[in-house]
N, C-alpha and C. Protein backbone atom coordinates (compact mmCIF):
# COMPACT_ATOMS: atom_id res chain seq x y z
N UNK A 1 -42.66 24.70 50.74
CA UNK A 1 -42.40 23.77 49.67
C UNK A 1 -41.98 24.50 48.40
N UNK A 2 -42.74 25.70 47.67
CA UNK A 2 -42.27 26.21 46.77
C UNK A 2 -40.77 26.82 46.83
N UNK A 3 -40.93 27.34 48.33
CA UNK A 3 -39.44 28.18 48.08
C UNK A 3 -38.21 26.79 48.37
N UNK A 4 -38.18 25.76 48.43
CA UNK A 4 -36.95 24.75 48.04
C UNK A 4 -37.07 25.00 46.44
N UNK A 5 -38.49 25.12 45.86
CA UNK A 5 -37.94 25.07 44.42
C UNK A 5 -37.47 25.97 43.42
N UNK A 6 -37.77 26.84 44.67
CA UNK A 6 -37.61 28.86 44.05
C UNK A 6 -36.07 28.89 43.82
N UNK A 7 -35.52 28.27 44.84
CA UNK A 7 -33.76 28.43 45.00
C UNK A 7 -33.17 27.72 43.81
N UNK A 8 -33.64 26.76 43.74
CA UNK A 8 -32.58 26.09 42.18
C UNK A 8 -33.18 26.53 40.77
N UNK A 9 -34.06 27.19 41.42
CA UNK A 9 -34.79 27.80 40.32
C UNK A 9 -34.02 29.17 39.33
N UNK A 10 -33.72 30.14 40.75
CA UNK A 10 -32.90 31.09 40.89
C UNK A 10 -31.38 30.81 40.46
N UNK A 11 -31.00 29.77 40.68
CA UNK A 11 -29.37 29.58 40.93
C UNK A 11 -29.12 29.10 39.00
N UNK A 12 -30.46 28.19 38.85
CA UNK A 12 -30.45 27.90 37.28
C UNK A 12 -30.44 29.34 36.59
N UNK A 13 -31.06 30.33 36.50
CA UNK A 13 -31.24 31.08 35.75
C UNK A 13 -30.18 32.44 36.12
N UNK A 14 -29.49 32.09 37.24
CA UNK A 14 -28.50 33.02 37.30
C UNK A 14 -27.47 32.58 36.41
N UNK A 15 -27.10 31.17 36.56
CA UNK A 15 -26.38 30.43 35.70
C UNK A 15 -26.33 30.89 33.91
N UNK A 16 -27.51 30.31 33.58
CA UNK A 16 -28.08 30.47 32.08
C UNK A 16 -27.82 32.29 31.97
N UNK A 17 -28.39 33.35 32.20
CA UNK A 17 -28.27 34.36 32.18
C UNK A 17 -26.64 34.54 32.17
N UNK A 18 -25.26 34.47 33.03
CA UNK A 18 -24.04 34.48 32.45
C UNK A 18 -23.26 33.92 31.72
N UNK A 19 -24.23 32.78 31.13
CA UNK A 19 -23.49 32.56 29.96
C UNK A 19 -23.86 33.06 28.73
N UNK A 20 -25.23 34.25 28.92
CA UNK A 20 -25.50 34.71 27.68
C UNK A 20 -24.84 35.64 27.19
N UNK A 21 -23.88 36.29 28.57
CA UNK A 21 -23.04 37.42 28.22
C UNK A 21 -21.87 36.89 27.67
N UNK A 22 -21.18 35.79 27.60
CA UNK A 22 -20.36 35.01 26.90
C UNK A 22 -19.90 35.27 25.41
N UNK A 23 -18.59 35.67 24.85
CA UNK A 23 -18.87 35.94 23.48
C UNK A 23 -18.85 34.29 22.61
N UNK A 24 -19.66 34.49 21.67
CA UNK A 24 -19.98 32.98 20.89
C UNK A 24 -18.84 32.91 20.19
N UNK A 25 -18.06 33.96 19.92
CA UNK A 25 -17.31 33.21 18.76
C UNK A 25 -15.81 33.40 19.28
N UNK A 26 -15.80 33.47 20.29
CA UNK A 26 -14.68 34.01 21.23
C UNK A 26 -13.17 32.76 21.70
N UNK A 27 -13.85 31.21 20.98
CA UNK A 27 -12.23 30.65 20.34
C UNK A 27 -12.81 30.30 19.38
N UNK A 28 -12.94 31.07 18.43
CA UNK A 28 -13.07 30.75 16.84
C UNK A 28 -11.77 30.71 16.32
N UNK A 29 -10.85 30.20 15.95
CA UNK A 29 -9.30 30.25 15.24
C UNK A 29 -9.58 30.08 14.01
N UNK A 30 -9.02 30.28 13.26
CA UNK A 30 -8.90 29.60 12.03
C UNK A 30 -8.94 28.45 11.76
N UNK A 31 -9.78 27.73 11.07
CA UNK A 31 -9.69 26.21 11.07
C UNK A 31 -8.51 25.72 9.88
N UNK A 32 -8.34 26.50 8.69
CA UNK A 32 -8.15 25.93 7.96
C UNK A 32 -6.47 25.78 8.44
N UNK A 33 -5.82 26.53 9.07
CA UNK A 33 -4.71 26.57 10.14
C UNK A 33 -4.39 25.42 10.50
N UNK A 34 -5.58 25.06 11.28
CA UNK A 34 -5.41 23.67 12.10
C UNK A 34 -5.58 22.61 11.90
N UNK A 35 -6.45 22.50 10.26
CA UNK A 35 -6.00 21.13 9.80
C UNK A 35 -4.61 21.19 8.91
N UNK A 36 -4.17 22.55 8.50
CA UNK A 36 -3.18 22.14 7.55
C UNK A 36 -1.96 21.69 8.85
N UNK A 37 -1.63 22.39 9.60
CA UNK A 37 -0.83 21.72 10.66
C UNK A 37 -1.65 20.48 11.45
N UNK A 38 -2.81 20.10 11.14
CA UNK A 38 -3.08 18.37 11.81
C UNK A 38 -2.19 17.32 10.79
N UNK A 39 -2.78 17.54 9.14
CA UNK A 39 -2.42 17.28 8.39
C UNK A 39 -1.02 16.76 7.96
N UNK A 40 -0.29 18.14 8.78
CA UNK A 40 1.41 17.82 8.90
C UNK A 40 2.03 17.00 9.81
N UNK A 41 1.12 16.93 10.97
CA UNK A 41 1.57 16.31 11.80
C UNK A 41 1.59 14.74 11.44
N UNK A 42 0.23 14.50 10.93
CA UNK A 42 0.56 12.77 10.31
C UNK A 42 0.85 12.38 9.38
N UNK A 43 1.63 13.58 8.65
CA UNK A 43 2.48 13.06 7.58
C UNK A 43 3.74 13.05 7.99
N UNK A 44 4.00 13.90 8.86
CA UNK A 44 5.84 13.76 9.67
C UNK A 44 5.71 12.80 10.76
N UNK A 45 4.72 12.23 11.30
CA UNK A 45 4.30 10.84 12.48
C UNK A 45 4.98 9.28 10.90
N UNK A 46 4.33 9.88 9.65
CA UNK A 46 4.02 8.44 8.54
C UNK A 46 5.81 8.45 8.36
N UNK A 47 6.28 10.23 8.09
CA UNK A 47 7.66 9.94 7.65
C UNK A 47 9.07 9.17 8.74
N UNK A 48 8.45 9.59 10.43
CA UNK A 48 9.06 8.50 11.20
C UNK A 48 9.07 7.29 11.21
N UNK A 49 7.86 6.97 11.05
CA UNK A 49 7.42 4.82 10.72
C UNK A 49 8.35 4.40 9.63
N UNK A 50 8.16 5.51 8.79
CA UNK A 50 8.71 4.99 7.37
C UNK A 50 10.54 4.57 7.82
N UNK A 51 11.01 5.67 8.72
CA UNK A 51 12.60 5.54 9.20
C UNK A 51 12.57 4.31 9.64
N UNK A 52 11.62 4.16 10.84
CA UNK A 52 11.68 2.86 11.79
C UNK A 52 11.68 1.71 10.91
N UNK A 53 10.66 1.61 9.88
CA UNK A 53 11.03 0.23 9.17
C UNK A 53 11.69 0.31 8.43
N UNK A 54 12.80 1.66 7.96
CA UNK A 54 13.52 0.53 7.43
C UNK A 54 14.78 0.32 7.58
N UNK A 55 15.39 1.00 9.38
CA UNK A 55 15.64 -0.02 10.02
C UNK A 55 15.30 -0.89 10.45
N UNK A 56 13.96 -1.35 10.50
CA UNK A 56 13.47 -2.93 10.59
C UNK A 56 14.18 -3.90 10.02
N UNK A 57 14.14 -3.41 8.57
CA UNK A 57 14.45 -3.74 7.65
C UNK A 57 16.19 -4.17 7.13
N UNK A 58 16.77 -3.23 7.86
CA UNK A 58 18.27 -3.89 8.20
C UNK A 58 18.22 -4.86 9.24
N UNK A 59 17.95 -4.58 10.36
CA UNK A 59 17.22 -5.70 10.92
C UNK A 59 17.63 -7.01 10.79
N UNK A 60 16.55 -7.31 9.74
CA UNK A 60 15.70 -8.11 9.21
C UNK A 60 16.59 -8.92 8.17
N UNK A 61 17.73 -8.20 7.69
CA UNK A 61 18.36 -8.69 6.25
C UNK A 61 19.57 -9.03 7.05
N UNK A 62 20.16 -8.59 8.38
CA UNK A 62 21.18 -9.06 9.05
C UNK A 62 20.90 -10.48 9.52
N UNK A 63 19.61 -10.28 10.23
CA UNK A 63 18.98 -11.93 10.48
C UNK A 63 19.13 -13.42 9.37
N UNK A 64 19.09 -12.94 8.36
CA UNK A 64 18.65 -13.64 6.80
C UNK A 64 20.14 -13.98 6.16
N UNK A 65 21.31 -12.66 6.34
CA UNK A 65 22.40 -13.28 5.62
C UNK A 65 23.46 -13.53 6.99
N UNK A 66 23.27 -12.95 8.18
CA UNK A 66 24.24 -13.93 9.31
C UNK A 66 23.15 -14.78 10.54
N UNK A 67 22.88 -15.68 10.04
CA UNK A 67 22.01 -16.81 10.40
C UNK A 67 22.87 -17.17 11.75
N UNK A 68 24.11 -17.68 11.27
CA UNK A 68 24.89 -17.75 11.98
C UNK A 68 25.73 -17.66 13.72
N UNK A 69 25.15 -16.08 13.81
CA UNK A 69 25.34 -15.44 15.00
C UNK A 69 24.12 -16.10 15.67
N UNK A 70 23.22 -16.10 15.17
CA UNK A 70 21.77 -15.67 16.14
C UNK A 70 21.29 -17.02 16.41
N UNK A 71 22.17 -18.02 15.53
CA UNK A 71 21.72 -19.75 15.79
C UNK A 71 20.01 -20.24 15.49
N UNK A 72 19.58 -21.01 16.53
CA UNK A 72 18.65 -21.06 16.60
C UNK A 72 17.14 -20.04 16.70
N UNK A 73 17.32 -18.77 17.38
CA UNK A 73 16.65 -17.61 17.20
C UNK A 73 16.50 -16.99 16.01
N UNK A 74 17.35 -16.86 15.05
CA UNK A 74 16.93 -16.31 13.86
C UNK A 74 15.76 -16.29 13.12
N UNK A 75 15.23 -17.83 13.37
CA UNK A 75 13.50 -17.44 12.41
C UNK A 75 12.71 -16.88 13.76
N UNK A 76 12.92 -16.51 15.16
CA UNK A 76 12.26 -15.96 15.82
C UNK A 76 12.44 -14.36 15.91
N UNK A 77 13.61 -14.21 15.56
CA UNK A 77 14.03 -12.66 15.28
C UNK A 77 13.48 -12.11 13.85
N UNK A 78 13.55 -12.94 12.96
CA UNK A 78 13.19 -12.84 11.38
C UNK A 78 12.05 -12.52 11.61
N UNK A 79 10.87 -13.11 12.59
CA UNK A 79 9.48 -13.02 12.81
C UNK A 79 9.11 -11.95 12.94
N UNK A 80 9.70 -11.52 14.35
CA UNK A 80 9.54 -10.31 14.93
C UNK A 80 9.48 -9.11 14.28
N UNK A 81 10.80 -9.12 13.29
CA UNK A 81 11.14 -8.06 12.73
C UNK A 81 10.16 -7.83 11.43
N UNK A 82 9.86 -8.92 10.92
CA UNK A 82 8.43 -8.93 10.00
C UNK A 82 7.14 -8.09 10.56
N UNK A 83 7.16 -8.94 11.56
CA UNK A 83 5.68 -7.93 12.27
C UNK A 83 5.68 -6.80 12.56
N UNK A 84 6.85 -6.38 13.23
CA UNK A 84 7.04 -5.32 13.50
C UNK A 84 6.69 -3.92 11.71
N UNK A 85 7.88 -4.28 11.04
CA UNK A 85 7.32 -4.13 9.81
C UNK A 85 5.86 -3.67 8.90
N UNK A 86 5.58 -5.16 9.29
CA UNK A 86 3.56 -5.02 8.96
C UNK A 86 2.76 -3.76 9.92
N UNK A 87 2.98 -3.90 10.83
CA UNK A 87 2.68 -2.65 12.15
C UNK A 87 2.79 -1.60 11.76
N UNK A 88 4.11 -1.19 11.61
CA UNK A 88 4.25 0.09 11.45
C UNK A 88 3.69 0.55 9.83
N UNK A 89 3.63 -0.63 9.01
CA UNK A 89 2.96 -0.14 7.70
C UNK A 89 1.33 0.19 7.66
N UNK A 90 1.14 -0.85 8.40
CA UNK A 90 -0.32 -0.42 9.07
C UNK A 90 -0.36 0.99 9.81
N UNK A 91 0.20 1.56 10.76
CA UNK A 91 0.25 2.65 10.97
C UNK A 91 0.61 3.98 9.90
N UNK A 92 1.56 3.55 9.27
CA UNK A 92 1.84 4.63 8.05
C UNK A 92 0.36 4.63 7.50
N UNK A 93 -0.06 3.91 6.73
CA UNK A 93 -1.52 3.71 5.78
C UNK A 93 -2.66 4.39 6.76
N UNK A 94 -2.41 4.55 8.05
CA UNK A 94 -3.92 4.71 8.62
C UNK A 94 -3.40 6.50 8.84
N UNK A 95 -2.33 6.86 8.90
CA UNK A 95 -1.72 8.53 9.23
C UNK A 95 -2.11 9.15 8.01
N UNK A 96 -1.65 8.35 6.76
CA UNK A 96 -1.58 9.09 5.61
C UNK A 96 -3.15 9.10 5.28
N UNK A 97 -3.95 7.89 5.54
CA UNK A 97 -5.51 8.55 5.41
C UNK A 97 -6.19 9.54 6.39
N UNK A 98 -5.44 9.51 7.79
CA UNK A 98 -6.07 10.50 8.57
C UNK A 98 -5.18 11.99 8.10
N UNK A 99 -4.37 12.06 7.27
CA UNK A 99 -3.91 13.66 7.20
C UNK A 99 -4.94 13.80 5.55
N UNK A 100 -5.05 12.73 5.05
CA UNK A 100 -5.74 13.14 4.04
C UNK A 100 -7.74 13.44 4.22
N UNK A 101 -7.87 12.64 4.69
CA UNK A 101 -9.05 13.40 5.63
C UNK A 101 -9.55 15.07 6.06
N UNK A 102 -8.12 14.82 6.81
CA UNK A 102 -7.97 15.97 7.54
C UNK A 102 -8.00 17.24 6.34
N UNK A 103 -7.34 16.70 5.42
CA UNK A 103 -7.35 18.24 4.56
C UNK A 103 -8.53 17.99 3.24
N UNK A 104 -9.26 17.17 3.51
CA UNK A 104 -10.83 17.40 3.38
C UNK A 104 -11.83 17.63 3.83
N UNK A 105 -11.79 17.92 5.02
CA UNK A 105 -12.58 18.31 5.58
C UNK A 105 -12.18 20.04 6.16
N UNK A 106 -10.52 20.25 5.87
CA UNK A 106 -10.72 21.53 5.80
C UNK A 106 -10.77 22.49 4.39
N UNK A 107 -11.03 21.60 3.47
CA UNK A 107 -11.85 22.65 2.79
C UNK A 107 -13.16 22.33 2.28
């Protein structure tokens, strides 16, 4: 009976024992590195949204002054292109607080 418990006993502490030889600081990088490039990244993610709407935004003003073409669809295209809009501004606002975050907490 003991020796079933001797074995996982053994296999645990062979375990624990190689990871003590492990170096601790061995992926330490630079942090402050990696938020200033997190940082960049969702501010050049905010400066794409910003492109996308505002072609939305032509879009949106083609819908409004040639009514015309689009007939009956136009206040459903007008819609779309609104939301779409709101979305991506919502996304800009939530990048630009996560890069600003980000470079508070790296320093």
């Amino acid at each position: 009976m003991t020796f079933k418990l001797l074995i996982p006993l053994a296999l645990a502490q062979c375990l624990l024992s190689a990871c003590s030889f492990m170096e601790p600081h061995a992926m330490d990088v630079d942090l402050d590195v990696q938020h200033t490039a997190l940082a960049k990244h969702f501010e050049e993610e905010a400066s794409e949204l910003q492109a996308k709407i505002e072609e939305h935004q032509k879009f949106l003003n083609q819908f409004e002054t040639k009514r015309y073409l689009y007939g009956r669809h136009a206040n459903d295209l007008k819609a779309h292109s609104q939301e779409v809009i709101d979305l991506y501004q919502q996304a800009i606002t939530a990048n630009r607080d996560m890069a600003e975050m980000v470079r508070g907490a790296g320093h």
